[in-house]
N, C-alpha and C. Protein backbone atom coordinates (compact mmCIF):
# COMPACT_ATOMS: atom_id res chain seq x y z
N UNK A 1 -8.56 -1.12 -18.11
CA UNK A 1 -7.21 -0.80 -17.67
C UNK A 1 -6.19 -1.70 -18.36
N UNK A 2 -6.32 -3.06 -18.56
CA UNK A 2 -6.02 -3.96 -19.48
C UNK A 2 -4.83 -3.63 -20.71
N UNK A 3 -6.06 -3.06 -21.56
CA UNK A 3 -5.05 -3.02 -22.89
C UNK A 3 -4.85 -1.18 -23.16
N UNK A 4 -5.27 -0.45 -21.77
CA UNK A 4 -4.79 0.75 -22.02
C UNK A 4 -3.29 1.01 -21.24
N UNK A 5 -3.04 -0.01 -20.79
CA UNK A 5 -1.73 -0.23 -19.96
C UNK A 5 -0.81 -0.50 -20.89
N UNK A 6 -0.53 -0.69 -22.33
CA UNK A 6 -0.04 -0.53 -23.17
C UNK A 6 -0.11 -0.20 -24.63
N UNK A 7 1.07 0.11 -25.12
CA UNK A 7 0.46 0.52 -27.28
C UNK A 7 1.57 -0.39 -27.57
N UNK A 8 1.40 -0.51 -28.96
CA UNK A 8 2.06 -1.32 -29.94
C UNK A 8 2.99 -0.30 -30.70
N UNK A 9 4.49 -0.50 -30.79
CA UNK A 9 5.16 -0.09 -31.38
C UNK A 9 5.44 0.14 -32.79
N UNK A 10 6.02 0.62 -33.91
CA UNK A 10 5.99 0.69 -35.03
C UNK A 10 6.49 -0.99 -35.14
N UNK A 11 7.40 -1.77 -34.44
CA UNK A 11 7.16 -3.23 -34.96
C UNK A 11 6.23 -3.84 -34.05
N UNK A 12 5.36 -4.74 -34.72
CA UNK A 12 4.16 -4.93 -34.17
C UNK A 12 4.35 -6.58 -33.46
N UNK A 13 5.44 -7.03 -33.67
CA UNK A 13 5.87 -7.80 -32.48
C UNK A 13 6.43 -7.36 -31.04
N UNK A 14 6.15 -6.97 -30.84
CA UNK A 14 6.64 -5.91 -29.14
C UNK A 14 5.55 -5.07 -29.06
N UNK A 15 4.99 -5.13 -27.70
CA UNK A 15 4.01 -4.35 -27.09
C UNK A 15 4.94 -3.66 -25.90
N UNK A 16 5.13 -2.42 -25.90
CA UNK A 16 5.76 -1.78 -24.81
C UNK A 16 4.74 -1.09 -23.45
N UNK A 17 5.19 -2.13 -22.81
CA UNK A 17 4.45 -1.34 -20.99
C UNK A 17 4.66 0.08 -20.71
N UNK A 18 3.31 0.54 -20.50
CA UNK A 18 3.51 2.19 -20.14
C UNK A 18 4.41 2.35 -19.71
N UNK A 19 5.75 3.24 -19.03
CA UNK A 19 6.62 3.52 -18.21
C UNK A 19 5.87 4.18 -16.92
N UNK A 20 6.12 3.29 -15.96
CA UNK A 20 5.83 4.50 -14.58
C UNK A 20 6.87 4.80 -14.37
N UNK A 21 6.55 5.09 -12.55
CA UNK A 21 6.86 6.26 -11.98
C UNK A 21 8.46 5.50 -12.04
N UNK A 22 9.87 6.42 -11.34
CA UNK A 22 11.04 6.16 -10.87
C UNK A 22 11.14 4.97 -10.16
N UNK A 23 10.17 5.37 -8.55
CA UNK A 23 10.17 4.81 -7.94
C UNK A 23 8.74 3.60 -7.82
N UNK A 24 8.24 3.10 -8.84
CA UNK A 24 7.00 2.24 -8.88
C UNK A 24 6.54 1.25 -7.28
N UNK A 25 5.47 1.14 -6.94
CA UNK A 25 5.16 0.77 -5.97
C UNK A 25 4.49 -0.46 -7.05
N UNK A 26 4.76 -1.46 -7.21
CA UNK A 26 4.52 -3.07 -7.57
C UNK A 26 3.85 -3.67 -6.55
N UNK A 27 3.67 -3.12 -5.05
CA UNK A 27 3.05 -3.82 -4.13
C UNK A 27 1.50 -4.18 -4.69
N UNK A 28 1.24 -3.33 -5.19
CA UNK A 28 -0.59 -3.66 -5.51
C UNK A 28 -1.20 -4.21 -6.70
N UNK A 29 0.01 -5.17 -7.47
CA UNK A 29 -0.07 -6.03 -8.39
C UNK A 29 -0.25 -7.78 -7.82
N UNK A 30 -1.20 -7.87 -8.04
CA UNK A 30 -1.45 -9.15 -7.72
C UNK A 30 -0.56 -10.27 -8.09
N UNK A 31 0.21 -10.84 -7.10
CA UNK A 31 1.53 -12.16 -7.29
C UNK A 31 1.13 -13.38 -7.27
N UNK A 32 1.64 -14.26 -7.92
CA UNK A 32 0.91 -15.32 -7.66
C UNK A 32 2.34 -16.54 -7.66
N UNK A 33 2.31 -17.26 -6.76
CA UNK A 33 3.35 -18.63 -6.66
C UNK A 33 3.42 -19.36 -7.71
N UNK A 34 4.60 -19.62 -8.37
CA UNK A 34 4.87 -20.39 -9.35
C UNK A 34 5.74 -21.07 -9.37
N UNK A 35 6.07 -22.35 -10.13
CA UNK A 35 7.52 -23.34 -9.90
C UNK A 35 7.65 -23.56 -11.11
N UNK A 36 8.57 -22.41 -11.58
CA UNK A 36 9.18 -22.84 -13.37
C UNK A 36 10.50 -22.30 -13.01
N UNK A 37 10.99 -21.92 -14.05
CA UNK A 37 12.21 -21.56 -14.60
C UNK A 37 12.08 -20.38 -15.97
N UNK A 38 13.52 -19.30 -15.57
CA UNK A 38 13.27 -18.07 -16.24
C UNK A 38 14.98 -18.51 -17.17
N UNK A 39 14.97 -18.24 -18.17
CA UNK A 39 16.48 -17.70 -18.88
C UNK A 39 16.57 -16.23 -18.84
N UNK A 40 17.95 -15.76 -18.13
CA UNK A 40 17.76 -14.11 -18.31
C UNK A 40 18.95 -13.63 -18.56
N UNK A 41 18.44 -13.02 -19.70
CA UNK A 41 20.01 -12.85 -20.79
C UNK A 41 20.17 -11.41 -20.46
N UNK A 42 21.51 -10.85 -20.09
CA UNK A 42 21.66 -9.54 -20.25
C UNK A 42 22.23 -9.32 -21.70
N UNK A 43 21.92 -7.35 -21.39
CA UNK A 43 22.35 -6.47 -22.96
C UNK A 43 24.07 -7.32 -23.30
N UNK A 44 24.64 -7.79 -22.43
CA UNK A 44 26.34 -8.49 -23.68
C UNK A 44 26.16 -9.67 -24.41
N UNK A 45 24.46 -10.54 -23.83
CA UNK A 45 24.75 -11.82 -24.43
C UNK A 45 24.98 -12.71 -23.79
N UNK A 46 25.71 -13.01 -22.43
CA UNK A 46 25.31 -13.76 -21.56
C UNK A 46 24.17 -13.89 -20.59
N UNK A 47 23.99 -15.43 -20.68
CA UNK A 47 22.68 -15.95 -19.78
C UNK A 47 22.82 -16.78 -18.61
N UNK A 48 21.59 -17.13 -18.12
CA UNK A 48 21.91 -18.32 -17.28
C UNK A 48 20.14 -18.51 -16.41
N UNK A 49 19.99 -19.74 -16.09
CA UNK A 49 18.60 -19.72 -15.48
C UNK A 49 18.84 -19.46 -14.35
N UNK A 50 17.19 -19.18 -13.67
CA UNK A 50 16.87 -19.11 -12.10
C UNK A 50 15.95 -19.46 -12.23
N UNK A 51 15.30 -19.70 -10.84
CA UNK A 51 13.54 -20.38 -10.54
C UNK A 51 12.95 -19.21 -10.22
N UNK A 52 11.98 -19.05 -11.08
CA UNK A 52 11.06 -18.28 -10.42
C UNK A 52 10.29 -18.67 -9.45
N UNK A 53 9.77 -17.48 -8.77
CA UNK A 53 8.98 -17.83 -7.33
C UNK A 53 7.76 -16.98 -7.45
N UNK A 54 7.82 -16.18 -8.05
CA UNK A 54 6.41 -15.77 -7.91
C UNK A 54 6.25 -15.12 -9.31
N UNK A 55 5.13 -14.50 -9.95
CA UNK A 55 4.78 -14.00 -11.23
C UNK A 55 3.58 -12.88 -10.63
N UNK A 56 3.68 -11.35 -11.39
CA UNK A 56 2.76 -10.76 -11.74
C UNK A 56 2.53 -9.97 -13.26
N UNK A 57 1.37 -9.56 -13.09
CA UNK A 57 0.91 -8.50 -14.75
C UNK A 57 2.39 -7.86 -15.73
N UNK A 58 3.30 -7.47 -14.14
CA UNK A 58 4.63 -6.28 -14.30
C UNK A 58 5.86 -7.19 -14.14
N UNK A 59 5.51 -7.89 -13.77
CA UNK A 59 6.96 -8.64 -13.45
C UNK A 59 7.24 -9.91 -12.75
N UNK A 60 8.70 -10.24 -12.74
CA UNK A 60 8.29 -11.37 -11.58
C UNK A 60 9.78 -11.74 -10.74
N UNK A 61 9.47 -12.47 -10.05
CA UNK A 61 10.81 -12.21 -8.96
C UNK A 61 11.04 -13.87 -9.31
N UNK A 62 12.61 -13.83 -8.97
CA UNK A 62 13.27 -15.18 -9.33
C UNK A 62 14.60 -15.24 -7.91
N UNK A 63 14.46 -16.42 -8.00
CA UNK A 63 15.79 -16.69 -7.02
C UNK A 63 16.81 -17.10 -8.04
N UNK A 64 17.88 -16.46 -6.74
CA UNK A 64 19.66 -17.09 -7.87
C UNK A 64 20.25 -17.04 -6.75
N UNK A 65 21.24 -18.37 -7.03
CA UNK A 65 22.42 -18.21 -5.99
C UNK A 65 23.43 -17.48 -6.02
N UNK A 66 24.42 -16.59 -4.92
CA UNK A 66 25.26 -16.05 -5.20
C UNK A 66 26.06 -15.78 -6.82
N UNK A 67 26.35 -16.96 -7.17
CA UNK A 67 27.33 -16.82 -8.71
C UNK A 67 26.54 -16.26 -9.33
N UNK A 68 25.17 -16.55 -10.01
CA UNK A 68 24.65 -16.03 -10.54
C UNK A 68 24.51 -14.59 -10.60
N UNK A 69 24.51 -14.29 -9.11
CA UNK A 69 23.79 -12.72 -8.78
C UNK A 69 25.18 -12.11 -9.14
N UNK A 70 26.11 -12.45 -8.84
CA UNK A 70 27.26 -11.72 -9.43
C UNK A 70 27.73 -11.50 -11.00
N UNK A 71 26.88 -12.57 -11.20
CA UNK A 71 26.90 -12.40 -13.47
C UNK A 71 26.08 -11.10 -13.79
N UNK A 72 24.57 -11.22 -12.99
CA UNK A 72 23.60 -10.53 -13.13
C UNK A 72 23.42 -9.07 -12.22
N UNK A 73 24.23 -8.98 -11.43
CA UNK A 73 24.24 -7.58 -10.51
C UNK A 73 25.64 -7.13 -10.39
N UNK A 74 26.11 -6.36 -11.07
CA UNK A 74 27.63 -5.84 -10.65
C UNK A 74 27.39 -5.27 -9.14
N UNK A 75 28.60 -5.83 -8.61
CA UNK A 75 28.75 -5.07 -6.95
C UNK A 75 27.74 -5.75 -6.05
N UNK A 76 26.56 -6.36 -6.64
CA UNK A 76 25.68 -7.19 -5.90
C UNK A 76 25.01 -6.06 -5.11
N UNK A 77 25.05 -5.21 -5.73
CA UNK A 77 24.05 -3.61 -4.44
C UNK A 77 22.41 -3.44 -5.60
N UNK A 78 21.31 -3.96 -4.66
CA UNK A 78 20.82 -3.17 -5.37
C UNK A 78 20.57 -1.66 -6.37
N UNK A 79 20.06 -2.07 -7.17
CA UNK A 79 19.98 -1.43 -8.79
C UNK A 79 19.27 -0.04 -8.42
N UNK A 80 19.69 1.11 -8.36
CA UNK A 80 19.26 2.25 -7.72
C UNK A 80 18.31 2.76 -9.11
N UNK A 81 17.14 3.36 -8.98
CA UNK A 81 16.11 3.59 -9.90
C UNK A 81 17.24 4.75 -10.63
N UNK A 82 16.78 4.53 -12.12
CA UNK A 82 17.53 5.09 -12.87
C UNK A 82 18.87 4.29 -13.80
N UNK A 83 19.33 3.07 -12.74
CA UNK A 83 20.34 2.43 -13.04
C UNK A 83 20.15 0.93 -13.06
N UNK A 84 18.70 0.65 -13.39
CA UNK A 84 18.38 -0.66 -13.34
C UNK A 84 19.09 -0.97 -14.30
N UNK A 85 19.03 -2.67 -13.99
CA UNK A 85 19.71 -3.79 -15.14
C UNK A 85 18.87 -4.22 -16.21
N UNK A 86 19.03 -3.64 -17.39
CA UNK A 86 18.06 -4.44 -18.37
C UNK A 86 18.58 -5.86 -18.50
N UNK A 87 17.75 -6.82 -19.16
CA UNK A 87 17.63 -7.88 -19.39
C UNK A 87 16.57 -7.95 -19.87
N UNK A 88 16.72 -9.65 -20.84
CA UNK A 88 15.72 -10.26 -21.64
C UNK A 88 14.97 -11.47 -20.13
N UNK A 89 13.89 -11.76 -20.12
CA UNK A 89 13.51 -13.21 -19.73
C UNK A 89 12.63 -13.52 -21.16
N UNK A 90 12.95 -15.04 -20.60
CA UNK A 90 12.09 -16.30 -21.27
C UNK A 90 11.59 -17.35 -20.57
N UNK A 91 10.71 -17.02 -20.22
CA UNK A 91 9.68 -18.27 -19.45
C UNK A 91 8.67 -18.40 -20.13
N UNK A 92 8.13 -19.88 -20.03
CA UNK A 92 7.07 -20.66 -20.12
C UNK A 92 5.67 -20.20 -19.31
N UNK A 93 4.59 -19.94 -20.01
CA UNK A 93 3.25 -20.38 -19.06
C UNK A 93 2.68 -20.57 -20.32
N UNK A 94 1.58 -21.51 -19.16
CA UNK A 94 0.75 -23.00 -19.97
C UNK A 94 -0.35 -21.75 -20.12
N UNK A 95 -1.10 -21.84 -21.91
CA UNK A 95 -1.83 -21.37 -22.24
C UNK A 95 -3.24 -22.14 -21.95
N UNK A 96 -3.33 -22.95 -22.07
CA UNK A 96 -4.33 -24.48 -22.24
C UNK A 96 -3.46 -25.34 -21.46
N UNK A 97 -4.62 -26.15 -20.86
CA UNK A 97 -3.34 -27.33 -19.94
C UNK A 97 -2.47 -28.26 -20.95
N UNK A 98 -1.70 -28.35 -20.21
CA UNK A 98 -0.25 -29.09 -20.68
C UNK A 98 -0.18 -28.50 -22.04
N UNK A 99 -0.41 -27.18 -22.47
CA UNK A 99 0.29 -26.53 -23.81
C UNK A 99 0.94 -25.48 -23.32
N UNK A 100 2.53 -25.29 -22.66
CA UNK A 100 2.85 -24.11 -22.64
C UNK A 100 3.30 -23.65 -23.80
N UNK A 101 3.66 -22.70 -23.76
CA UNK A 101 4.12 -21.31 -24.58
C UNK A 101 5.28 -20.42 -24.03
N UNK A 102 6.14 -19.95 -24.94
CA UNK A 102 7.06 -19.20 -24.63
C UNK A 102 7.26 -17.60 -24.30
N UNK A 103 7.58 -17.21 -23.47
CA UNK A 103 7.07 -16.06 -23.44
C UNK A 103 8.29 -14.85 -23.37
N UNK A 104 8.71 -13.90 -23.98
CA UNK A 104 10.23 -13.46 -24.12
C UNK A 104 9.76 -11.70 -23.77
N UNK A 105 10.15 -11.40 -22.46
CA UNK A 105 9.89 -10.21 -21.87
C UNK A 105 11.15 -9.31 -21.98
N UNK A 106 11.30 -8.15 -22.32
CA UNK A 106 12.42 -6.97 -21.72
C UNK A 106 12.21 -6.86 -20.35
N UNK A 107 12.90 -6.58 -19.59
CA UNK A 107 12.47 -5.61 -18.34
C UNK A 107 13.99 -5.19 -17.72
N UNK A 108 14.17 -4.91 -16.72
CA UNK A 108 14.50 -4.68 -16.01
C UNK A 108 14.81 -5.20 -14.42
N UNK A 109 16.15 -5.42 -13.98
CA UNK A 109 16.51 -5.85 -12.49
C UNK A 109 16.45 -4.82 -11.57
N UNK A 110 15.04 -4.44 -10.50
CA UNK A 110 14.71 -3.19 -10.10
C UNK A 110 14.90 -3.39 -8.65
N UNK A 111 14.95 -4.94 -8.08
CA UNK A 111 15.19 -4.97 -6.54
C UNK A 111 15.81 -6.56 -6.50
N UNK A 112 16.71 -6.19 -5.30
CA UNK A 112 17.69 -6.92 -5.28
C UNK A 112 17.57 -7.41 -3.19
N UNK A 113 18.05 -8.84 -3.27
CA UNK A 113 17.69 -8.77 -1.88
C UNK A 113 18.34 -10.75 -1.01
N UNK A 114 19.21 -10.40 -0.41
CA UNK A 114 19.72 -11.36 -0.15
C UNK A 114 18.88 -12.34 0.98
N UNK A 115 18.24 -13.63 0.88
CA UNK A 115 17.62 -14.39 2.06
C UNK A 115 17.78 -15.30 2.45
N UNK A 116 18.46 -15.88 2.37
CA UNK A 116 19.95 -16.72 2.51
C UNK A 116 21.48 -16.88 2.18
N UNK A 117 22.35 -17.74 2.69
CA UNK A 117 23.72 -17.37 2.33
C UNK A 117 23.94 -17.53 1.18
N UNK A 118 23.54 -18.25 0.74
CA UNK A 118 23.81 -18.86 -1.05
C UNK A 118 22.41 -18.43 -1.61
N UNK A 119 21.51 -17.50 -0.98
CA UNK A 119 20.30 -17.49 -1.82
C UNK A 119 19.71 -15.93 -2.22
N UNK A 120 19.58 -15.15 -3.35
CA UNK A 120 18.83 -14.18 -3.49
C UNK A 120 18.22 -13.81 -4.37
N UNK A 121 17.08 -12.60 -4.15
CA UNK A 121 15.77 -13.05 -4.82
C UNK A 121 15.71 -11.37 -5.99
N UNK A 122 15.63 -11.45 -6.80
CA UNK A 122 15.85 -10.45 -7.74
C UNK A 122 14.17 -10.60 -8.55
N UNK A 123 13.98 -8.78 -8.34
CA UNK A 123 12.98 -8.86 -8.87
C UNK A 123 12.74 -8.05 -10.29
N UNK A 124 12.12 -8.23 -10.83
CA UNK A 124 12.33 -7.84 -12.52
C UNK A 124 10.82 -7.60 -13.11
N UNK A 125 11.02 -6.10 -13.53
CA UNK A 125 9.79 -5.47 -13.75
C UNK A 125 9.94 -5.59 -15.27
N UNK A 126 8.59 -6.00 -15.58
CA UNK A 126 8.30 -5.85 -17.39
C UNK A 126 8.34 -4.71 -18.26
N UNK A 127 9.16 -4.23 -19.40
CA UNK A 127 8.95 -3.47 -19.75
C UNK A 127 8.59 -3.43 -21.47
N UNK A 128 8.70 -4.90 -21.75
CA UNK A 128 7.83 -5.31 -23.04
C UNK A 128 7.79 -6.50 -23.37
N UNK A 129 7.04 -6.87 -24.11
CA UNK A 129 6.65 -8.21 -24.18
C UNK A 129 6.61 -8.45 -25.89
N UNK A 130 7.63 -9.62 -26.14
CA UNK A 130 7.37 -10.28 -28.13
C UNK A 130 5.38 -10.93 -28.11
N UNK A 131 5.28 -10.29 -29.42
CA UNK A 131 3.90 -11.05 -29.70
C UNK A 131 3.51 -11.06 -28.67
N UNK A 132 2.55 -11.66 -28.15
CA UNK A 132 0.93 -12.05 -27.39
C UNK A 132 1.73 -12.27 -25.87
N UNK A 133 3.02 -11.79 -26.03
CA UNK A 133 3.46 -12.07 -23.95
C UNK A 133 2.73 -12.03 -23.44
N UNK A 134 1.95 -10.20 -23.55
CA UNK A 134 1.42 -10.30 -22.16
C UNK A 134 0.23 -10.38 -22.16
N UNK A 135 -0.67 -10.78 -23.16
CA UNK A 135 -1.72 -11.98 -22.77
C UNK A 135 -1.65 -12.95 -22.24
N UNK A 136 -0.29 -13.70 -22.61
CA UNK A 136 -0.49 -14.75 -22.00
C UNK A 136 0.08 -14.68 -20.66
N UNK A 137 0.20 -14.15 -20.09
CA UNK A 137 0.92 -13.42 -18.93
C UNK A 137 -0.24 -13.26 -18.27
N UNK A 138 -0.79 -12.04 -18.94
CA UNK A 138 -1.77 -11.67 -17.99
C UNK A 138 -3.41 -13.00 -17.72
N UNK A 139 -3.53 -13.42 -18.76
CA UNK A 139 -4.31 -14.72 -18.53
C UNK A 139 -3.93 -15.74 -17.66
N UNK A 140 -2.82 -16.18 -17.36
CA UNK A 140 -1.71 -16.95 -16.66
C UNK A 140 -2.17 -16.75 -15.02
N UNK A 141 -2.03 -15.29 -15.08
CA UNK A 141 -2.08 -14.61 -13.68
C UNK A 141 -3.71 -14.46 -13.54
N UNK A 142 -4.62 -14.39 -14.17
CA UNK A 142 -5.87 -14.03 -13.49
C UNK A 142 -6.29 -15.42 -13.67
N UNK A 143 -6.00 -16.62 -14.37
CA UNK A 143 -6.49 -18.00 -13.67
C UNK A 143 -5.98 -18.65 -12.73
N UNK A 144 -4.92 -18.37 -12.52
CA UNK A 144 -4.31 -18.53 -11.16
C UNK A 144 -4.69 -17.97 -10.02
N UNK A 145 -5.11 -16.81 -9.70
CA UNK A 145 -5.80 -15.97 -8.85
C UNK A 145 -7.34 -16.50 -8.42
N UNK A 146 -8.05 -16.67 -9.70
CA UNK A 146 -8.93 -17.07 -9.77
C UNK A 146 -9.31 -18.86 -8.64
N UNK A 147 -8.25 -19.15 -8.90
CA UNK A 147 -8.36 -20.98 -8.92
C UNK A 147 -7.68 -20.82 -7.33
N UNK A 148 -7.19 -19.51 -6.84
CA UNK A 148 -6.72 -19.75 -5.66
C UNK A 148 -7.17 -18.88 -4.62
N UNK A 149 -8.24 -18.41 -4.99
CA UNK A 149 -9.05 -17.27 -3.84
C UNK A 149 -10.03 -18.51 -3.47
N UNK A 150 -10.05 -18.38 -2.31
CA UNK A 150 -11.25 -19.36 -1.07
C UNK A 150 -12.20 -18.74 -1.17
């Protein structure tokens, strides 16, 4: 299921994620807790970080405080399928200990969700990955899983 979950484009730096459904159910992607930091540049060119909080195969959800969410969400209403927010991320995961690697994803701002006054959590589905992303992505996530099932 692995590497039939995506093809390689005519440039062979970008691997593009199958497209699902409209409405994708992400619930049955395995998440896993993380404490880094994402840069997430929208299509004009402006950026700005958030912490990520959790990581999966498809995506990963990040917190931002208000200002932010207002750079990154016009109107602050969640992103109605069809009208998601593209964006770039760039996060780090460690390939080998203490060697991370950079990792520069397309995706998309697909759910939006306020959980505190100054705090909300935006979640962002993958929709391609430069070079070896989502190996290292997906390796990232199944040793982590691995190292944290009892």
């Amino acid at each position: 299921m692995g590497k039939a979950a995506c093809f390689e484009t005519r440039d062979a730096r970008r691997v593009t994620m199958k497209p699902v459904a409209a409405k994708p159910n992400l619930r049955n992607q395995q998440r896993v807790d993380v404490a880094t930091e994402a840069r997430i540049e929208k299509t004009d060119g402006s950026c700005l970080t958030c912490k990520v909080s959790n990581i999966s195969r498809t995506g990963l959800m990040v917190l931002c405080d208000q200002d932010s969410v207002r750079k990154l969400v016009p109107g602050q209403k969640t992103p109605a399928p069809g009208n998601w927010i593209s964006v770039t991320t760039t996060f780090s995961v460690p390939v080998v200990a203490n060697q991370p690697v950079s990792v520069i994803a397309g995706g998309n701002i697909v759910h939006m969700r306020r959980i505190a006054r100054d705090q909300f959590q935006l979640g962002i589905q993958f929709s391609e990955f430069e070079g070896n992303g989502f190996d290292y992505v997906n390796n990232y996530v199944s040793k982590l899983l691995s190292t944290s099932s009892h």
